[in-house]
Protein backbone atom coordinates (compact mmCIF):
# COMPACT_ATOMS: atom_id res chain seq x y z
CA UNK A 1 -113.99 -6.29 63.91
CA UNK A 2 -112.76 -7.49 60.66
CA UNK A 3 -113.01 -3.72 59.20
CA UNK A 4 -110.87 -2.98 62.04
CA UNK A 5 -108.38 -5.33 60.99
CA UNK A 6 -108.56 -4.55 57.65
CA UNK A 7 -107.92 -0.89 58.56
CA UNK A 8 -105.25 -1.89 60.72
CA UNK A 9 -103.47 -3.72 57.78
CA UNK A 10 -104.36 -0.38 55.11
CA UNK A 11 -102.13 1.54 57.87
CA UNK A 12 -98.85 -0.84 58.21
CA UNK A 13 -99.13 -1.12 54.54
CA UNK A 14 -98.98 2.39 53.85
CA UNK A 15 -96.23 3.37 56.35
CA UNK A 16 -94.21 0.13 55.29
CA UNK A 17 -94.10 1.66 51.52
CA UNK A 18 -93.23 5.11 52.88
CA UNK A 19 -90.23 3.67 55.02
CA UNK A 20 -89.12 1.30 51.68
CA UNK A 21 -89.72 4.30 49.37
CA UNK A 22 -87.18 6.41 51.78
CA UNK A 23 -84.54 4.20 52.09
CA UNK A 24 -84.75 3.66 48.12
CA UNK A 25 -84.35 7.33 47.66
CA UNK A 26 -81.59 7.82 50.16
CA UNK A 27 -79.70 4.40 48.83
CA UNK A 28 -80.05 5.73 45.25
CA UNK A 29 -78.68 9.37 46.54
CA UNK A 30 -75.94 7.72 48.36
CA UNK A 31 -73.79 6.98 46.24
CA UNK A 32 -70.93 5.00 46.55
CA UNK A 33 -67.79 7.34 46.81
CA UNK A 34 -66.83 10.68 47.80
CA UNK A 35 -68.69 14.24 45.82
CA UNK A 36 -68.80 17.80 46.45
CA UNK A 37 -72.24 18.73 46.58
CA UNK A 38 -74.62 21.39 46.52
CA UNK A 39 -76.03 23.56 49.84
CA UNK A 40 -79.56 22.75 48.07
CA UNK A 41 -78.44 19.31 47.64
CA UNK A 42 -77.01 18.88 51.05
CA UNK A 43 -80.32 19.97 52.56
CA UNK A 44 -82.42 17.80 50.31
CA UNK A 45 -80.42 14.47 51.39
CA UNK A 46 -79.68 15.66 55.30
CA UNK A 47 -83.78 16.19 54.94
CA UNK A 48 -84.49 12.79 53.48
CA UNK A 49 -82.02 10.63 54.67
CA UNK A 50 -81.12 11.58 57.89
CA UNK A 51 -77.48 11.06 58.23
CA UNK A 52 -75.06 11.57 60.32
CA UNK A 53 -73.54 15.40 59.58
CA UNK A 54 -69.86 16.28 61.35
CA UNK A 55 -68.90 19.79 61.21
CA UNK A 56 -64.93 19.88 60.61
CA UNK A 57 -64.72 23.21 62.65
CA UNK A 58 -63.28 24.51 65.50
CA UNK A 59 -65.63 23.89 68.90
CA UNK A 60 -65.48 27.47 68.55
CA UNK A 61 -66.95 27.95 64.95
CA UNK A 62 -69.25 25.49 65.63
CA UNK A 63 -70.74 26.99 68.79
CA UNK A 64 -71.04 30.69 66.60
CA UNK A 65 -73.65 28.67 64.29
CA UNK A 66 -73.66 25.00 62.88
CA UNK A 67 -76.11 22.83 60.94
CA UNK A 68 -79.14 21.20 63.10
CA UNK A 69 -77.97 17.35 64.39
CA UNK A 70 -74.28 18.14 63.44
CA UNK A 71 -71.57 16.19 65.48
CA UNK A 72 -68.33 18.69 65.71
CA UNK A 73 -64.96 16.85 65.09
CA UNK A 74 -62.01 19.65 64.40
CA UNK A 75 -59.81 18.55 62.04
CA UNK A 76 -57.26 20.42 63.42
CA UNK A 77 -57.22 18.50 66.53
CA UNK A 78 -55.07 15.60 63.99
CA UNK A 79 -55.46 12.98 66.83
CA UNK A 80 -58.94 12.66 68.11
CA UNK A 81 -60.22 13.57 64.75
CA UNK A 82 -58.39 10.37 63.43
CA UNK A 83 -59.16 8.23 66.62
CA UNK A 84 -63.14 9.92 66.00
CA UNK A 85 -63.17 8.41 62.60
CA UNK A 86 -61.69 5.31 63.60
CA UNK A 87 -64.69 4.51 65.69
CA UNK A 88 -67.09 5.35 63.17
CA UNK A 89 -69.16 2.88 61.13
CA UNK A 90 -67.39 2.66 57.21
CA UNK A 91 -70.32 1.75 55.26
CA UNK A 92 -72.23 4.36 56.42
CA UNK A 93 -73.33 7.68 54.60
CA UNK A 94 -71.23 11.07 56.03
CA UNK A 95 -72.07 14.44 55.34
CA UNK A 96 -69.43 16.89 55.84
CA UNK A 97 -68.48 20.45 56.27
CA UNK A 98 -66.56 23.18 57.36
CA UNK A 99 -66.23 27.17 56.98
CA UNK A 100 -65.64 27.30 53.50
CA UNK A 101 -64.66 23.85 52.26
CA UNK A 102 -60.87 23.51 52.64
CA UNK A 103 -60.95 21.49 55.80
CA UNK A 104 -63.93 18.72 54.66
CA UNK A 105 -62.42 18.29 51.08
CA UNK A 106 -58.87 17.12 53.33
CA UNK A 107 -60.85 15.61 55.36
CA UNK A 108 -63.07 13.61 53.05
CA UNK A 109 -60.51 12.41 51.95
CA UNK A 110 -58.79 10.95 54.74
CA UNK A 111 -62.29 9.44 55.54
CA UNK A 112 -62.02 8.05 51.76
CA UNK A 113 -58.14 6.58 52.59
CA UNK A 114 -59.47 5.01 55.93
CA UNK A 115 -62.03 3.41 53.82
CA UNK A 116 -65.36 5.12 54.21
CA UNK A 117 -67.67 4.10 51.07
CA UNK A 118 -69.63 7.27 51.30
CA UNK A 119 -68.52 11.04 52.06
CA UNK A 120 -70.62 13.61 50.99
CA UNK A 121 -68.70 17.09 51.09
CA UNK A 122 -70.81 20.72 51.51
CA UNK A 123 -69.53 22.90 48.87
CA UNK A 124 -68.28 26.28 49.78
CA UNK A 125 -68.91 24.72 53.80
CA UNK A 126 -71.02 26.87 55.86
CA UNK A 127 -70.58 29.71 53.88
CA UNK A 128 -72.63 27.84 50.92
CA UNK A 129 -75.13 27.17 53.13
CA UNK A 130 -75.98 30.15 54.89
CA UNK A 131 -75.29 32.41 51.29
CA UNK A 132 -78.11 29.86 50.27
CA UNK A 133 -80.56 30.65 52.90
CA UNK A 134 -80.61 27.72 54.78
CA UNK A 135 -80.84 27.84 58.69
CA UNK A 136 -78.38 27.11 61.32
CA UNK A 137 -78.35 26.76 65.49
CA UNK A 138 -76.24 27.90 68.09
């Protein structure tokens, strides 16, 4: 019985450190402020960190092929996009993206001027990401 226990403790131990090592790596990735990163980079910290990702796209460019887990907000729809963003939690990481960047730099920073502390822009959107290799759903 008290190997059991012993076990028992090995096991919480370990996955404790695992869950304190992750959220030191994602706090240390995220930044405070608003970058332009990487596809590569993207990937690693969407892969890590698990974040919430919003696709800046039309409903119809999103449904032709988005990023796994990605919440679609068009930035083109000025209102609800604003009212979206209102609702959203400030201190919280965002990764962002659209076809080919134009849309999440604009709207990264809004997100920066409504005072999110973390915005995390795709460079080259989409287009980055699938020139890179990296896989999308529909």
């Amino acid at each position: 019985m008290k190997q059991l226990a012993v076990s028992f403790a090995a096991v919480v131990m370990f996955f404790l450190g695992f869950y304190f090592n992750q959220v030191s790596i994602c706090n240390s990735l995220n930044i405070t402020g608003s970058q332009t990163i990487s596809a590569i980079d993207f990937k690693r910290r969407l892969s890590t960190c698990h974040p919430l990702v919003l696709d800046v796209r039309t409903a119809d460019e999103f449904n032709s092929g988005h990023i796994s887990d990605a919440n679609n907000a068009d930035y083109y729809q000025t209102e609800s996009f604003s009212n979206y963003l209102d609702k959203l939690d400030k201190t919280k990481p965002y990764y962002i993206y659209c076809r080919t960047g134009k849309r999440a730099t604009a709207a990264m920073k809004l997100m920066t001027d409504k005072g999110f502390k973390k915005v995390y822009n795709l460079d080259g959107g989409i287009t980055a990401w699938t020139s890179a290799g990296l896989p999308v759903v529909k």
